[in-house]
Protein backbone atom coordinates (compact mmCIF):
# COMPACT_ATOMS: atom_id res chain seq x y z
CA UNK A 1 10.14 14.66 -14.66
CA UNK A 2 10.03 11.06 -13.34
CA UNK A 3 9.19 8.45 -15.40
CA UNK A 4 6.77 6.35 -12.98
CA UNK A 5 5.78 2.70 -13.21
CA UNK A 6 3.05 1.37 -10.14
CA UNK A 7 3.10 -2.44 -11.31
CA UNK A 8 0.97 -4.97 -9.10
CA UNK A 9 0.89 -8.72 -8.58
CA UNK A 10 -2.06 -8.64 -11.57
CA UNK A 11 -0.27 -6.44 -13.94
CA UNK A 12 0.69 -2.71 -14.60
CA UNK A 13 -1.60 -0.32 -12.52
CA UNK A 14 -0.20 3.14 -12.89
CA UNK A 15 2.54 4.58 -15.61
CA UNK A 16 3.13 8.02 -16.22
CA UNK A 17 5.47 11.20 -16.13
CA UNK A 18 5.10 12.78 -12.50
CA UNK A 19 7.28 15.67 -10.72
CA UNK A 20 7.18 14.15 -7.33
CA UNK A 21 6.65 11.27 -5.39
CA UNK A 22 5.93 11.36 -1.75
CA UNK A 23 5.49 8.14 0.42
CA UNK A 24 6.32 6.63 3.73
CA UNK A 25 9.43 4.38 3.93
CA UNK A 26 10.35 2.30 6.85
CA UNK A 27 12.52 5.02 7.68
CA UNK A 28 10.23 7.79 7.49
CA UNK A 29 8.82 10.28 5.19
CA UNK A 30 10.49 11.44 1.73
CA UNK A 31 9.75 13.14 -1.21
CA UNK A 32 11.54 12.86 -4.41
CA UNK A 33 11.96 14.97 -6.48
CA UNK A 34 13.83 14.72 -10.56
CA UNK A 35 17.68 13.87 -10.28
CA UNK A 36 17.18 12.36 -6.63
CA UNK A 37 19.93 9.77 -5.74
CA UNK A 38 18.93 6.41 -6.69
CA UNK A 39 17.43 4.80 -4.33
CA UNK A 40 16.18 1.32 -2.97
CA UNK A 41 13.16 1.28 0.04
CA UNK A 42 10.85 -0.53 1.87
CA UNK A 43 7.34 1.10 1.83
CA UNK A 44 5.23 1.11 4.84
CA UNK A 45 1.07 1.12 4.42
CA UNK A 46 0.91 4.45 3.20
CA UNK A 47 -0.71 7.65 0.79
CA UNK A 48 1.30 7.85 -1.87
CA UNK A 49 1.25 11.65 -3.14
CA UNK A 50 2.16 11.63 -6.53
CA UNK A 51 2.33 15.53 -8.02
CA UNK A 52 1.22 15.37 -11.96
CA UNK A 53 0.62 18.28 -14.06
CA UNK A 54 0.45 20.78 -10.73
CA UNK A 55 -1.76 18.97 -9.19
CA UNK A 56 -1.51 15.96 -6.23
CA UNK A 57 -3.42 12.91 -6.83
CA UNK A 58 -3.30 10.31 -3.60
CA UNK A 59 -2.77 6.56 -3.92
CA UNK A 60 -3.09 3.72 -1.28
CA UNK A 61 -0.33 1.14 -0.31
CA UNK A 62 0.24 -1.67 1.67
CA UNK A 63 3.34 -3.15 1.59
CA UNK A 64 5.60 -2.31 -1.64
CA UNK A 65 9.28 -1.88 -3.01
CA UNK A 66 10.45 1.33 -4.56
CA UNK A 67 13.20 1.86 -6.51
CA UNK A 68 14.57 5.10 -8.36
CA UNK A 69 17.46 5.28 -10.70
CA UNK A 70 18.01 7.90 -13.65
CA UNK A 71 14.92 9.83 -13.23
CA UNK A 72 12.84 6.72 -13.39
CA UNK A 73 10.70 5.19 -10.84
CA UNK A 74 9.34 1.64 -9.82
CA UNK A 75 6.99 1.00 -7.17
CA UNK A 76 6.10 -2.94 -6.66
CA UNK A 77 2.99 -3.78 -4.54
CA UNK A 78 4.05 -7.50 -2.68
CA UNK A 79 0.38 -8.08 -2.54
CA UNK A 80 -2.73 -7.25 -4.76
CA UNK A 81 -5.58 -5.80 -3.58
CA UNK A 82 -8.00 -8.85 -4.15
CA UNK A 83 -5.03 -11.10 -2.12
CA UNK A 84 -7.76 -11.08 1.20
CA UNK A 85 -11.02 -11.78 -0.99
CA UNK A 86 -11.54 -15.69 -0.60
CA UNK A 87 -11.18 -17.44 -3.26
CA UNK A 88 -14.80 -18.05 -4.55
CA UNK A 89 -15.31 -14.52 -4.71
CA UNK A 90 -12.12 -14.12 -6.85
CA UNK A 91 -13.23 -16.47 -9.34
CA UNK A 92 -17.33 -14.68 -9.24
CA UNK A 93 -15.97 -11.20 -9.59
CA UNK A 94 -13.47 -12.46 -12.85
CA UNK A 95 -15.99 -14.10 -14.55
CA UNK A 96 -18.67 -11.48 -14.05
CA UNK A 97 -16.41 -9.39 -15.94
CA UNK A 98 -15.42 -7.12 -13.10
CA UNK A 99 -11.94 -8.02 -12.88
CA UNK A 100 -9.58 -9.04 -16.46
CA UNK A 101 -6.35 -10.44 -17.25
């Protein structure tokens, strides 16, 4: 299993046990997979496939780091989501209680 941590510009988003990982690189496609080499990438706008209990469960990306060392994973988004929402609505949508620090 792979010990996965999906941690965003706001905070921890995902973290979990998974069996795989699929996503895009700069490179190209890969999968990994328990005891994979470490490794260090640049992650194009992608699905992310994670595999979690037998089953695949997609996530978006755009733009993030990954790194994998001793069957344990880090994936860090450069930008948040809410990064293109101007500023005003930032500020409405926190203090309406939609989004919390």
């Amino acid at each position: 299993m792979i010990k996965l941590k999906i941690i965003t510009p706001l905070g921890l988003y995902k973290e979990g046990e998974v069996e795989a990982v699929h996503v895009t690189t700069v490179d190209g496609e890969t999968t990994i997979l328990s005891n994979h080499m470490p490794i260090v990438a640049m992650l194009k706008t992608c699905k992310c496939t994670l595999s979690e209990h037998k089953e695949q469960k997609d996530y978006a990306l755009a733009g993030a780091l990954l790194q994998f060392a001793d069957n344990e994973m880090r994936i860090l988004k450069l930008q948040s989501h809410f990064s293109s929402f101007p500023p005003g609505l930032f500020l409405l949508l926190q203090m309406a209680g939609f989004l919390s620090f």
